[in-house]
Protein backbone atom coordinates (compact mmCIF):
# COMPACT_ATOMS: atom_id res chain seq x y z
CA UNK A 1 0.00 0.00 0.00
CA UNK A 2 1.69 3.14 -1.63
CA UNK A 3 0.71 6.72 -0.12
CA UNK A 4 0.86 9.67 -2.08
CA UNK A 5 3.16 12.46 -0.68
CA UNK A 6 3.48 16.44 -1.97
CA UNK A 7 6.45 18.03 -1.14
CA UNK A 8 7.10 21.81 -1.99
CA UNK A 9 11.03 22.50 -2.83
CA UNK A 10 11.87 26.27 -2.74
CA UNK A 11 14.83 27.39 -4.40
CA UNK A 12 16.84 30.68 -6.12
CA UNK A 13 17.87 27.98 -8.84
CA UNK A 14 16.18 25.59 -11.15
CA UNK A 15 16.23 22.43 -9.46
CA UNK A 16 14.00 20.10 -12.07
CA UNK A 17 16.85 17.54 -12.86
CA UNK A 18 17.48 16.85 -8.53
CA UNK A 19 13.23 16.61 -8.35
CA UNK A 20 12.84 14.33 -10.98
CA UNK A 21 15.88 12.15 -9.22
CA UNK A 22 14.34 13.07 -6.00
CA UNK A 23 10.73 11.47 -7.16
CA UNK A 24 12.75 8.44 -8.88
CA UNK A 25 14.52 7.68 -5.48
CA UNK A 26 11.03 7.51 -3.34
CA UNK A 27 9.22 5.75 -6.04
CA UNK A 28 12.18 2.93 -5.43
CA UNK A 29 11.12 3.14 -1.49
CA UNK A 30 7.66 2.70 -2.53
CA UNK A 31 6.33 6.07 -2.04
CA UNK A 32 4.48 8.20 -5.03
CA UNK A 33 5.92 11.54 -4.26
CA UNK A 34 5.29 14.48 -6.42
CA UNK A 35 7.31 17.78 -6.09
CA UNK A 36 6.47 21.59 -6.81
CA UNK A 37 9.45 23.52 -7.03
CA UNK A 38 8.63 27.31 -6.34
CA UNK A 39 11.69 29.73 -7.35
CA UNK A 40 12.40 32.84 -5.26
CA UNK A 41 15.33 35.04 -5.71
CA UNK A 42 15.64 34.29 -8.89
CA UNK A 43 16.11 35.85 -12.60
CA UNK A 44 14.13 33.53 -13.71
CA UNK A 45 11.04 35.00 -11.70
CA UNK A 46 11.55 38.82 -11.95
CA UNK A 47 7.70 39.55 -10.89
CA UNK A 48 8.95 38.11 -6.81
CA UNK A 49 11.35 40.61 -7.18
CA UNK A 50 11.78 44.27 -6.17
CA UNK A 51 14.73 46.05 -6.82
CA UNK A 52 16.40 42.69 -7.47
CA UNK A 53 15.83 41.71 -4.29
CA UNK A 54 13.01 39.59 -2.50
CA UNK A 55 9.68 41.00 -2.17
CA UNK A 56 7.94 38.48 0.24
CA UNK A 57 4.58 40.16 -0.28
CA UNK A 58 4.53 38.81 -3.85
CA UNK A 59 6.06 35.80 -3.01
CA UNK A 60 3.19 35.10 -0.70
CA UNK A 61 0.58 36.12 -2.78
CA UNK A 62 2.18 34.17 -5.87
CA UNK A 63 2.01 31.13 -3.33
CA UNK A 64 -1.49 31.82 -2.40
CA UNK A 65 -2.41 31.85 -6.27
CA UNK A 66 -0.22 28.78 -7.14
CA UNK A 67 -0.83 26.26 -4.85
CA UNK A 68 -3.02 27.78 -1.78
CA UNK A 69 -5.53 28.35 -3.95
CA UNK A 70 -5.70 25.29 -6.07
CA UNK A 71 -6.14 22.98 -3.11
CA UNK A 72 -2.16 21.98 -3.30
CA UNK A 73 -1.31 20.56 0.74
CA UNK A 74 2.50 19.96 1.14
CA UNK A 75 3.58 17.23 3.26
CA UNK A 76 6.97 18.40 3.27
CA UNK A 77 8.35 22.04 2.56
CA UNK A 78 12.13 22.12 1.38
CA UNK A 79 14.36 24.97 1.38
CA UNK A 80 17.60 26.67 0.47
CA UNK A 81 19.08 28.51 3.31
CA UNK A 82 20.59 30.61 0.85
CA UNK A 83 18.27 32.78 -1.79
CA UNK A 84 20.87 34.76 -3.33
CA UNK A 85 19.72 37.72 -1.60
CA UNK A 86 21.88 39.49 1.81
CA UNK A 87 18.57 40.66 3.67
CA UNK A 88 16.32 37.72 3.09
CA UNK A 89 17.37 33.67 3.54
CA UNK A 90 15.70 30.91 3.81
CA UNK A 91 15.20 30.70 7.67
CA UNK A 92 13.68 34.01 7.61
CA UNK A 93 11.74 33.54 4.41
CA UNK A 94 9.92 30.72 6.24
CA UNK A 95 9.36 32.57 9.16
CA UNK A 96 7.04 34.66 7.19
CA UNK A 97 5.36 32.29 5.10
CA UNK A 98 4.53 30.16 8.11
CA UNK A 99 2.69 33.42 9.62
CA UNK A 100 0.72 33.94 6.51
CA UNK A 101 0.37 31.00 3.74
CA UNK A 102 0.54 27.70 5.17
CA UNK A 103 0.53 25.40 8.63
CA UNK A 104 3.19 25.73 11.29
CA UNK A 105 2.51 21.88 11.51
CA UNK A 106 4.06 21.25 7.77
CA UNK A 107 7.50 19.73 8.90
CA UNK A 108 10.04 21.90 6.65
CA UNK A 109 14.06 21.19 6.24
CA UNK A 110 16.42 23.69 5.55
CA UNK A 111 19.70 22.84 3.27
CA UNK A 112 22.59 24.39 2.02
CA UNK A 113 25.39 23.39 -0.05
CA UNK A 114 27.69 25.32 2.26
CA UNK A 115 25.68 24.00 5.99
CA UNK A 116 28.47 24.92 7.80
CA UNK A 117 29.44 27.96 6.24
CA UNK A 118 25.86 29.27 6.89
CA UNK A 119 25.74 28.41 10.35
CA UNK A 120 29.37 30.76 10.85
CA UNK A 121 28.08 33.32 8.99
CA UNK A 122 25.86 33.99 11.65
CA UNK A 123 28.41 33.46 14.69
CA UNK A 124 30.83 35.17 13.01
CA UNK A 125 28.62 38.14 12.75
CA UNK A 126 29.62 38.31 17.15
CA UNK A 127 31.95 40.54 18.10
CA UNK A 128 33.17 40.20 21.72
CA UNK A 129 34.60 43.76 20.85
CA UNK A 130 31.03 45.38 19.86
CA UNK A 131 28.44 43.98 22.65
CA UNK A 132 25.43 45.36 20.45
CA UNK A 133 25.91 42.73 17.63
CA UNK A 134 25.48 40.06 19.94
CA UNK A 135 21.57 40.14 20.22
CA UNK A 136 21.11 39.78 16.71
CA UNK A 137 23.10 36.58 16.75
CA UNK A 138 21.19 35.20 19.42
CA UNK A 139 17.40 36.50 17.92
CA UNK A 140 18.47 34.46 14.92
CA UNK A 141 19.48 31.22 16.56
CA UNK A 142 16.32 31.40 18.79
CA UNK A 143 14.11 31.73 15.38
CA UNK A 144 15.58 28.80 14.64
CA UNK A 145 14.84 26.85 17.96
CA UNK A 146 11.87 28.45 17.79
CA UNK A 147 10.57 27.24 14.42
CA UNK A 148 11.02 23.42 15.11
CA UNK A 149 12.30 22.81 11.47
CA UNK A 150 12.57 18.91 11.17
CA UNK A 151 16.32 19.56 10.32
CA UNK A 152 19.16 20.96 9.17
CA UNK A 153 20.74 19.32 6.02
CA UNK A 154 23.56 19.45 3.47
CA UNK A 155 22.72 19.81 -0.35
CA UNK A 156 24.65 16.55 -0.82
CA UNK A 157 22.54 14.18 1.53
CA UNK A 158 18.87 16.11 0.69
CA UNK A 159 17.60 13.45 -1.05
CA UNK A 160 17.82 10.40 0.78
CA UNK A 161 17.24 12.86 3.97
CA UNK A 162 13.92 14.03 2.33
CA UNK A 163 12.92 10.20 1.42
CA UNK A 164 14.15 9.26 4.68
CA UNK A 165 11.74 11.53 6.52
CA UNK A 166 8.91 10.64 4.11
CA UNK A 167 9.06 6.88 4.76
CA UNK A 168 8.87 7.51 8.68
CA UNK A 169 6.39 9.00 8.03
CA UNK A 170 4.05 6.99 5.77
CA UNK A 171 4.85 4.07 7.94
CA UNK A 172 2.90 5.76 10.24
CA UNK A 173 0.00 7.00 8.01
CA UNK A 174 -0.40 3.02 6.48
CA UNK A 175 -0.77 1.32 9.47
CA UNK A 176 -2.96 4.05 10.51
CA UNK A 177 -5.12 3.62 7.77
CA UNK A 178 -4.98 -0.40 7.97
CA UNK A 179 -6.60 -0.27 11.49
CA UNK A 180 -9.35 2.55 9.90
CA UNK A 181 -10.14 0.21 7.15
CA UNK A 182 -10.05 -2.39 9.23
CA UNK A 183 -12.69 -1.50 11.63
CA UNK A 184 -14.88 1.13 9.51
CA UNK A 185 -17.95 0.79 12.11
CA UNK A 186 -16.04 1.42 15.20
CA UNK A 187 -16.45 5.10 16.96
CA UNK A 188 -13.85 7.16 17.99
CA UNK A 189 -14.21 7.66 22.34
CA UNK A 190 -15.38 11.17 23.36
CA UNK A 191 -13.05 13.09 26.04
CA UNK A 192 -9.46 13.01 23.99
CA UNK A 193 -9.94 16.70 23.13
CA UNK A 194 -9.48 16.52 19.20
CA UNK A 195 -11.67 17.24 16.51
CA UNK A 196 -12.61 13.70 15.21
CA UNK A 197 -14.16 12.61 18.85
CA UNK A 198 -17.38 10.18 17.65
CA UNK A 199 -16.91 10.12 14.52
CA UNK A 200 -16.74 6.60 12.86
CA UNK A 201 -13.56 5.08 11.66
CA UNK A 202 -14.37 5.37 8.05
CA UNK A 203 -14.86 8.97 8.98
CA UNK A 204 -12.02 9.70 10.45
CA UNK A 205 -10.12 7.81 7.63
CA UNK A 206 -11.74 10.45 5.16
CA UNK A 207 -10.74 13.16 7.18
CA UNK A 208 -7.55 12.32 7.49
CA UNK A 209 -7.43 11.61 3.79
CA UNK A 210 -8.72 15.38 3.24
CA UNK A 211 -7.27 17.63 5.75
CA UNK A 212 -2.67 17.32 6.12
CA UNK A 213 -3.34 19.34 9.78
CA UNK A 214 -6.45 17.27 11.04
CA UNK A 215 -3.81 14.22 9.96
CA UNK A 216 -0.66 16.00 11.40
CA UNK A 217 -2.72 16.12 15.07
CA UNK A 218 -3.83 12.76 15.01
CA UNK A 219 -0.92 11.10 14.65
CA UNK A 220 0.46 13.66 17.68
CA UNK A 221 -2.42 12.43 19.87
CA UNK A 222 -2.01 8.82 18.53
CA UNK A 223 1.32 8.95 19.32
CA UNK A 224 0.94 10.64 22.70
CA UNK A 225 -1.99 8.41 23.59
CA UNK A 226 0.28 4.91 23.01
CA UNK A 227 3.25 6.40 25.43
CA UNK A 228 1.24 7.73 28.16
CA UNK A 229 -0.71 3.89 27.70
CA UNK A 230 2.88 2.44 27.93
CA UNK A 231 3.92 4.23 30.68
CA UNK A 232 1.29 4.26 32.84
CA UNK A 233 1.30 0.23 31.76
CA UNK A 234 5.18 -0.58 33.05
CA UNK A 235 4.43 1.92 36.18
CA UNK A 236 1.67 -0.91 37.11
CA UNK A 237 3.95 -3.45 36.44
CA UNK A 238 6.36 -2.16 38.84
């Protein structure tokens, strides 16, 4: 049983050859993955521009029109820590986008060619000799910790990371979906606190099916549900 999976790749740079490799690779793993690949900071897309720079306004609302708009739900959002442009990178470019176009919940990696590089650009810009450019240092890492990105790669090892991630998590989503098909008639139990309390299984399979952030908190309160069972379970044992 094969689930479908949408990921969004977000780059200053044409990057059709790596996402038709990229699709090949999780075919191979058994996943049917299709990928969007949304340029910013780019020639190639003058109208996201503004003085050759990034003008996040239109890259939101070119988003919005794109793929908002059309009913397109990401899975996965990939993107280059570097966009080619000094004031606006990929970290911060997310940051905004996850305010205004799509879910917090959509788990999103960040890569760069140069990882390390990236991540001393930003210490580097300390100096124990200038005690003001230390809080800007430490605002950035914090956005960082902050946004919960589901990690921090190298352009080399993308792929397989992306795929990786995917198959974690459609492991999940199968045998989730076994058990709902399974057991269509049964009702979910009132007094969890989520949004698909007494609905039927076949229900709540359709929801799932419909929705990425009903999906995204079920699995959290699945997930949640099973170690607070196990726990309280080995503290009886004890």
């Amino acid at each position: 049983m094969n689930m479908d999976k949408t990921v969004l790749v977000i780059d200053d740079e044409d990057q059709q050859d790596d996402i038709r490799s990229l699709e090949t690779l999780a075919n191979r793993k058994g996943i049917n993955l299709t990928c969007y690949q949304f340029n910013v900071g780019s020639q190639n897309e003058p109208d996201l521009l503004t003085a050759g720079r990034i003008d996040v306004d239109k890259v939101k609302a070119a988003y919005k029109e794109r793929f908002r708009d059309r009913g397109i739900e990401f899975d996965m959002i990939v993107c280059d820590w570097g966009l080619s442009d000094e004031l606006i990178d990929g970290a911060e470019l997310m940051r905004r986008l996850v305010r205004d176009c799509f879910s917090h919940k959509i788990p999103i990696i960040l890569y760069s060619g140069l990882l390390k590089e990236k991540i001393e650009e930003q210490l580097n810009k300390y100096d124990k000799e200038k005690p003001e450019t230390k809080e800007p240092v430490i605002k950035y890492i914090v956005s960082l910790i902050r946004s919960n990105y589901l990690d921090f790669v190298g352009r080399e090892s993308l792929k397989s990371t992306i795929v990786g991630h995917l198959k974690d998590s459609e492991d999940i989503d199968i045998a989730i979906q076994m058990v709902l098909n399974k057991y269509p008639d049964k009702v979910m139990a009132v007094g969890h606190g989520h949004s698909l309390e007494g609905k039927t299984f076949a229900e709540v399979a359709t929801s799932l099916r419909a929705n990425e952030e009903v999906r995204y908190d079920f699995k959290r309160d699945i997930i949640e549900e099973v170690i607070l069972y196990l726990t309280e379970k080995q503290a009886k044992r004890s």
